[in-house]
Protein backbone atom coordinates (compact mmCIF):
# COMPACT_ATOMS: atom_id res chain seq x y z
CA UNK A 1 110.36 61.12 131.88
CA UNK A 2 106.90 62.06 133.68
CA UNK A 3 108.64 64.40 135.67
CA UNK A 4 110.11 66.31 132.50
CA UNK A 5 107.11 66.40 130.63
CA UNK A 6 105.70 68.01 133.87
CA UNK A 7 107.72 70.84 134.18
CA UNK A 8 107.47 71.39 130.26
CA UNK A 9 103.58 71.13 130.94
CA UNK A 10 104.72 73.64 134.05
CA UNK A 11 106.59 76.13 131.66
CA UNK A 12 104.26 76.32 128.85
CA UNK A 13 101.65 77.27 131.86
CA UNK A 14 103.95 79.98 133.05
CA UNK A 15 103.97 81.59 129.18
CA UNK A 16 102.51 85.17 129.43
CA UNK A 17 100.76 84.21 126.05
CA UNK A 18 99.46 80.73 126.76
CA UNK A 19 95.89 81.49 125.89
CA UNK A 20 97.63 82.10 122.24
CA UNK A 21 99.76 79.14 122.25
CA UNK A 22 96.46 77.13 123.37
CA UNK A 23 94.21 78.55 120.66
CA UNK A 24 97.02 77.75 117.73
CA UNK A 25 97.24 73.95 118.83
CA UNK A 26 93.68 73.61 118.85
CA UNK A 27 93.57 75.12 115.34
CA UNK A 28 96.54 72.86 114.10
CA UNK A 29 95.10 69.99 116.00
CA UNK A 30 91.73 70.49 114.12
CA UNK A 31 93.00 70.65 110.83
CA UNK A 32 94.85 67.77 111.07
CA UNK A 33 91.61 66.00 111.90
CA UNK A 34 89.96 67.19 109.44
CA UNK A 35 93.18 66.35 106.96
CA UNK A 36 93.05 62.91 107.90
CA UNK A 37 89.15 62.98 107.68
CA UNK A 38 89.56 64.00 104.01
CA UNK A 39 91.64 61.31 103.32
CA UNK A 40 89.92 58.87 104.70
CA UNK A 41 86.33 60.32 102.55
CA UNK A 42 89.17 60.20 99.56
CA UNK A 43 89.62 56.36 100.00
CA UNK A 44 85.88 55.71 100.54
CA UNK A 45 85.26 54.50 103.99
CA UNK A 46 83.22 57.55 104.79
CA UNK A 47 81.07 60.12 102.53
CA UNK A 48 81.05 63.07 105.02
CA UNK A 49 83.51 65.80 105.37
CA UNK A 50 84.08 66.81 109.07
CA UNK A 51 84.05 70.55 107.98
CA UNK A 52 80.57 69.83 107.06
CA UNK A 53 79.55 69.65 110.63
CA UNK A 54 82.20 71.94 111.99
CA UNK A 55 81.57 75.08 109.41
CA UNK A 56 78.49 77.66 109.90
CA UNK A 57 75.80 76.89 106.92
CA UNK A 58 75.00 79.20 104.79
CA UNK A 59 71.33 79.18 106.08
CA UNK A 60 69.31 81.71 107.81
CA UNK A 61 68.16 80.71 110.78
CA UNK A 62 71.26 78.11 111.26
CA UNK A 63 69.32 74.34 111.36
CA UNK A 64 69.17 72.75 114.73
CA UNK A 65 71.50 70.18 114.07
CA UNK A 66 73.99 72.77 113.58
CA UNK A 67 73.97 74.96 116.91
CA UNK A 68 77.21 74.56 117.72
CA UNK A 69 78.92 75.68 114.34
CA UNK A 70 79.20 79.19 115.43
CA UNK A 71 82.10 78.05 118.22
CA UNK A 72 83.54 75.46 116.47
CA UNK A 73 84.00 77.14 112.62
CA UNK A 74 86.91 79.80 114.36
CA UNK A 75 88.62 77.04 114.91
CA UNK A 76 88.62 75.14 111.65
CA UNK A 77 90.54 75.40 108.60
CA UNK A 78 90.74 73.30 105.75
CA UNK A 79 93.79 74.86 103.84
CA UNK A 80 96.97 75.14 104.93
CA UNK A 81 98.14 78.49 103.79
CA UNK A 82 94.42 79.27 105.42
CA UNK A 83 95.67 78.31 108.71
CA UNK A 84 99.51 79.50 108.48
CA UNK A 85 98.72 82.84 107.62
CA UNK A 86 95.68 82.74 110.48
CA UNK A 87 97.88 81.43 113.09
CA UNK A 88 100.63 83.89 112.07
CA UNK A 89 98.73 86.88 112.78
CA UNK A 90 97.15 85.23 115.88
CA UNK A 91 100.32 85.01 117.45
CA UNK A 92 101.58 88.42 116.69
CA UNK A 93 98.20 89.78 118.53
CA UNK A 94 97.65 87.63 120.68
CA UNK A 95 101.13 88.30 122.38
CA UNK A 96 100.33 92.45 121.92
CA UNK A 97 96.87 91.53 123.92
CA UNK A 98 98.30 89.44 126.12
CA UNK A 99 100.70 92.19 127.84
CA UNK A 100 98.65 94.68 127.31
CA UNK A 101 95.28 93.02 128.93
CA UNK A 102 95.95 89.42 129.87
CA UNK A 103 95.36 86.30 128.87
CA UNK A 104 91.48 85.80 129.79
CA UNK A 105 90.82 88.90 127.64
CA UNK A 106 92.57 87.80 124.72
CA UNK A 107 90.28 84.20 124.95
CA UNK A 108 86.74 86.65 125.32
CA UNK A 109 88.08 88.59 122.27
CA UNK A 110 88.82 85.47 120.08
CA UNK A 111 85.48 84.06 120.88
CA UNK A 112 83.69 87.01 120.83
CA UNK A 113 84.39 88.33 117.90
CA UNK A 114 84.10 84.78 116.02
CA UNK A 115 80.79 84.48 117.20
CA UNK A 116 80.19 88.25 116.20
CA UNK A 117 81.79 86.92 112.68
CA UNK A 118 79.11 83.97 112.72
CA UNK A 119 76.36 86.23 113.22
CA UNK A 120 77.21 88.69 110.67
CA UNK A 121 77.30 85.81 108.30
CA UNK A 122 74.59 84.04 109.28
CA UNK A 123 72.67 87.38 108.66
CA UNK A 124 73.86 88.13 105.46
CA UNK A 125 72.25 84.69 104.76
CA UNK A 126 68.79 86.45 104.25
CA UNK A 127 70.42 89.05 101.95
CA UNK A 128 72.56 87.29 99.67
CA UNK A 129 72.09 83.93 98.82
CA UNK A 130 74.29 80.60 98.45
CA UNK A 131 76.59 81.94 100.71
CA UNK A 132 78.14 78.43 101.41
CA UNK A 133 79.72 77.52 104.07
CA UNK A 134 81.86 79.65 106.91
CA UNK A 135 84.98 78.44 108.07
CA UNK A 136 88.35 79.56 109.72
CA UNK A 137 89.48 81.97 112.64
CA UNK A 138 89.87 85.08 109.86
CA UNK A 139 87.03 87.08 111.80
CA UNK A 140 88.53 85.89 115.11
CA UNK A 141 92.21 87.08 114.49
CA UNK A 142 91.04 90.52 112.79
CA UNK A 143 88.73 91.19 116.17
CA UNK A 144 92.05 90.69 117.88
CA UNK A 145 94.08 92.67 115.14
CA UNK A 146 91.63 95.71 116.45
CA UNK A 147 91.34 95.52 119.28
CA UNK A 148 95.38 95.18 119.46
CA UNK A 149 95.81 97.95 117.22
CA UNK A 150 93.41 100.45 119.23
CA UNK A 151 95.43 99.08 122.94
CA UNK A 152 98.70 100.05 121.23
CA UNK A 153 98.50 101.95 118.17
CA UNK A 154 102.20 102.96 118.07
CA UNK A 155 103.90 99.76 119.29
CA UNK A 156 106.81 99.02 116.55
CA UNK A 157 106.82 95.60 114.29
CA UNK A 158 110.00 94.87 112.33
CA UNK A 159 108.27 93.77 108.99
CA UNK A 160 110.55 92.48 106.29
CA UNK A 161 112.01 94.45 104.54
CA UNK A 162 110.74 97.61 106.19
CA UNK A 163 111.81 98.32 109.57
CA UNK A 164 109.45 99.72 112.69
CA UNK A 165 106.64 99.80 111.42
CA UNK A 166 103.45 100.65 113.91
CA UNK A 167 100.85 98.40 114.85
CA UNK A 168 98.07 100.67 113.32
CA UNK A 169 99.46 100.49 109.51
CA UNK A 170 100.25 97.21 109.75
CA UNK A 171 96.54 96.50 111.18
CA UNK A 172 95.46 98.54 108.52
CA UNK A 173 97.09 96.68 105.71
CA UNK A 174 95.79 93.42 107.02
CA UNK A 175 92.09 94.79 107.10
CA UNK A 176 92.58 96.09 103.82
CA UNK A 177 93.92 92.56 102.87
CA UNK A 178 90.80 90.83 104.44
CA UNK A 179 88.52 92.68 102.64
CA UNK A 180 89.68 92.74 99.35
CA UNK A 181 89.49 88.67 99.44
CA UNK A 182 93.52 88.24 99.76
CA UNK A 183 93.61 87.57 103.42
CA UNK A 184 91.62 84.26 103.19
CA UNK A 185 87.73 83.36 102.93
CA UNK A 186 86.73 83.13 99.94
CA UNK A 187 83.35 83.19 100.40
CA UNK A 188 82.18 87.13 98.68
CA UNK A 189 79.85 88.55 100.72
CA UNK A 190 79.14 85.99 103.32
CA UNK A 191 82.98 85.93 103.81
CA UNK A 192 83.13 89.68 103.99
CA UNK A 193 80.53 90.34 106.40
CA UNK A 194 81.92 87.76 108.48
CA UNK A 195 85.03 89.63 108.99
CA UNK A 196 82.87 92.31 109.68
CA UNK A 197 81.37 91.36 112.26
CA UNK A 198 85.12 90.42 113.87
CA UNK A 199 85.96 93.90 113.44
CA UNK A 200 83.01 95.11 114.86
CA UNK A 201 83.36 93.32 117.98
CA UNK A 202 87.16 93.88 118.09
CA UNK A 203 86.75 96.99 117.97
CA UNK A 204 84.05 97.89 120.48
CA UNK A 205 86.56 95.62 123.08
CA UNK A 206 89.75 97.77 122.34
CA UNK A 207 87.43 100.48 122.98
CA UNK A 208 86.21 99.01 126.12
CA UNK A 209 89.32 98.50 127.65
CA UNK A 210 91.15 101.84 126.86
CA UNK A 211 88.13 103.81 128.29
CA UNK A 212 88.38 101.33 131.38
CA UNK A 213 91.99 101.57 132.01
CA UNK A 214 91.45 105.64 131.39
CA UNK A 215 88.82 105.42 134.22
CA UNK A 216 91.32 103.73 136.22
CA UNK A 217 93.95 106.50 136.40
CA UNK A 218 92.43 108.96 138.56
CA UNK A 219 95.23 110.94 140.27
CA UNK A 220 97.01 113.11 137.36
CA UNK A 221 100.19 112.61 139.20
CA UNK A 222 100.50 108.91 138.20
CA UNK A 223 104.18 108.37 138.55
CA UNK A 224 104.45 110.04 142.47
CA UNK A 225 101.36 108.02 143.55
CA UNK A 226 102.21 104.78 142.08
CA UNK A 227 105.49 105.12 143.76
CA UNK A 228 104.49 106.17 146.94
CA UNK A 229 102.24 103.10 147.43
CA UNK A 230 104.36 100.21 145.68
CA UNK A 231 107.83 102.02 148.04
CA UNK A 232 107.99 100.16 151.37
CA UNK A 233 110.11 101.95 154.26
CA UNK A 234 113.51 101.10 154.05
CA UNK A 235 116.37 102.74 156.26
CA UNK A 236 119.04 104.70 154.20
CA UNK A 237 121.33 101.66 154.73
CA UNK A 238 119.21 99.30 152.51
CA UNK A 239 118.42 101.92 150.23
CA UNK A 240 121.79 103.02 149.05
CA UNK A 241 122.83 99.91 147.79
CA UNK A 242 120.20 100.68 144.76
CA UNK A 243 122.61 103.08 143.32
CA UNK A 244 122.14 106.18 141.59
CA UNK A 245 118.95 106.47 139.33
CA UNK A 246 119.63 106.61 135.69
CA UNK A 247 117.66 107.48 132.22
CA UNK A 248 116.88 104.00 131.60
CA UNK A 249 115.15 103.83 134.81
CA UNK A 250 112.78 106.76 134.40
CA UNK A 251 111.79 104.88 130.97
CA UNK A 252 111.79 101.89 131.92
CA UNK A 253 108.89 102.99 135.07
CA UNK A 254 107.47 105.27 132.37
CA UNK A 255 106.55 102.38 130.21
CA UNK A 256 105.24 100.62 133.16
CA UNK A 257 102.99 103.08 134.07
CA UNK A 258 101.75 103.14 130.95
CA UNK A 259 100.74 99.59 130.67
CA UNK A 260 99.05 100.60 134.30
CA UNK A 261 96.96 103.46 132.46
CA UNK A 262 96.23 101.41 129.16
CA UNK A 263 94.97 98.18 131.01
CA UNK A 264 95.19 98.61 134.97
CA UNK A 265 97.54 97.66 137.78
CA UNK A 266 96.37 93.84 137.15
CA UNK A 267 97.56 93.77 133.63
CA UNK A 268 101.24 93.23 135.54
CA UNK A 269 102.92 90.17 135.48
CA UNK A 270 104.56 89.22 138.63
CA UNK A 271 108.40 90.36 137.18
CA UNK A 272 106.97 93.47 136.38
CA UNK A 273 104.99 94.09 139.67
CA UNK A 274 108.68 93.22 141.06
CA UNK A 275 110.29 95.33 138.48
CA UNK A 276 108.00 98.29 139.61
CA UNK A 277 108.61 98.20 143.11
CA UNK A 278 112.50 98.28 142.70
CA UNK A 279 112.07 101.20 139.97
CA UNK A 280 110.17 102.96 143.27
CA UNK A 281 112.11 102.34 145.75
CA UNK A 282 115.10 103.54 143.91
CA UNK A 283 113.65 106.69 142.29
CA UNK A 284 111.76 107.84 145.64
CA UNK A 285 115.34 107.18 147.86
């Protein structure tokens, strides 16, 4: 029994999106704290709501018994459809950030741009007052919706009932959602400038990375290079049991490349590194 829940353990490690799957059970786990909390505040045996502690006051400058809010508000909801709808569009990208830049990035960008959320909110504070209370991962998941949408603008969704629909419109639609007060919040202004702030931060990271992995490709011949360094020698023996190249393979090391010149060589996982050197050794024969 140990043994199978280690390789499941093992498995769930080996996920290129882990970092997402980690983030959503923290969420779910949170809210069903904070669920249970409730209850228990319902039935009388405490008078404080968890949230309370968890969410960013509406205060400007945040109290000093509430530091830590900033970190631990992206993680909490306290309604369900909230946290469906959050974790929903976490997942879809987080798994377009995770191939496209790897799973430490896509944990920097969920932080970062909750904390750029907090800030924004915290700010507004001073301008607009009895902002309540911030909570939820809304500015965390629309940093990640930009910076998604600006790594791969044209990747295709199949959105019921339309079919292929690019990442930009449907990044788009969800902004639009956020800030007309459909996409979760609730809290006017503060709320708004909260998923501001994720935006803003989202944004300046997708921008980040595609001017890093443009930097990156050098040589204007990036198919012939690449090739020419992942090829080892083979003898003509070895090398004609690859058979004859085909159209598939030409776009199948095309989109490989690619991923190369969005987010670098490192961006690879190990079956595509694999994949790559095959395509090479094959197309160069």
């Amino acid at each position: 029994m140990a043994f199978e829940g280690r390789r499941i353990l093992n498995r769930v490690a080996a996920l290129p999106q882990r970092v997402v799957l980690a983030l959503i059970v923290i969420n779910v786990l949170v809210f069903l704290f904070c669920l249970a909390a409730e209850v228990g505040r319902a039935q009388g045996w405490w008078g404080v709501s968890p949230a309370q502690w968890l969410g960013v006051p509406g205060t400007f400058p945040l109290p000093a018994d509430r530091l830590w809010t900033p970190l631990t508000y992206m993680v909490t909801q306290t309604d369900f459809l909230h946290l469906l709808f959050n974790m929903l569009w976490l997942w879809c990208f987080g798994e377009v950030l995770s191939a496209a830049s790897g799973n430490r990035k896509v944990l920097v960008i969920y932080v970062g741009s909750g904390l750029s959320g907090a800030l924004f909110y915290v700010i507004s504070t001073a301008i607009w007052s009895g902002a309540g209370m911030l909570v939820g991962a809304s500015a965390s998941v629309l940093g990640m919706m930009t910076a998604a949408a600006m790594l791969s603008p044209d990747k295709r969704f199949h959105v019921f009932p339309l079919r292929n629909v690019k990442l930009k419109w449907i990044a788009l639609a969800g902004l639009l959602l956020a800030f007309l007060g459909t996409g979760g919040g609730g809290n006017g202004p503060g709320s708004a400038a909260a998923h501001l702030g994720g935006v803003v931060f989202g944004a300046g990271a997708g921008y980040y990375l595609r001017r890093r992995a443009s930097l990156r490709v050098a040589h204007p011949r990036l198919r012939e290079s690449v090739a020419q360094q992942m090829a080892p020698r083979f003898d003509s023996r070895r090398l004609s049991r690859l058979g004859r190249p085909t159209p598939e393979d030409y776009r199948r090391l095309d989109a490989l490349l690619d991923k190369i010149r969005l987010s670098g060589f490192d961006s690879l996982s190990q079956v595509e590194k694999n994949e790559l050197s095959f395509l090479s050794r094959k197309l160069n024969k």
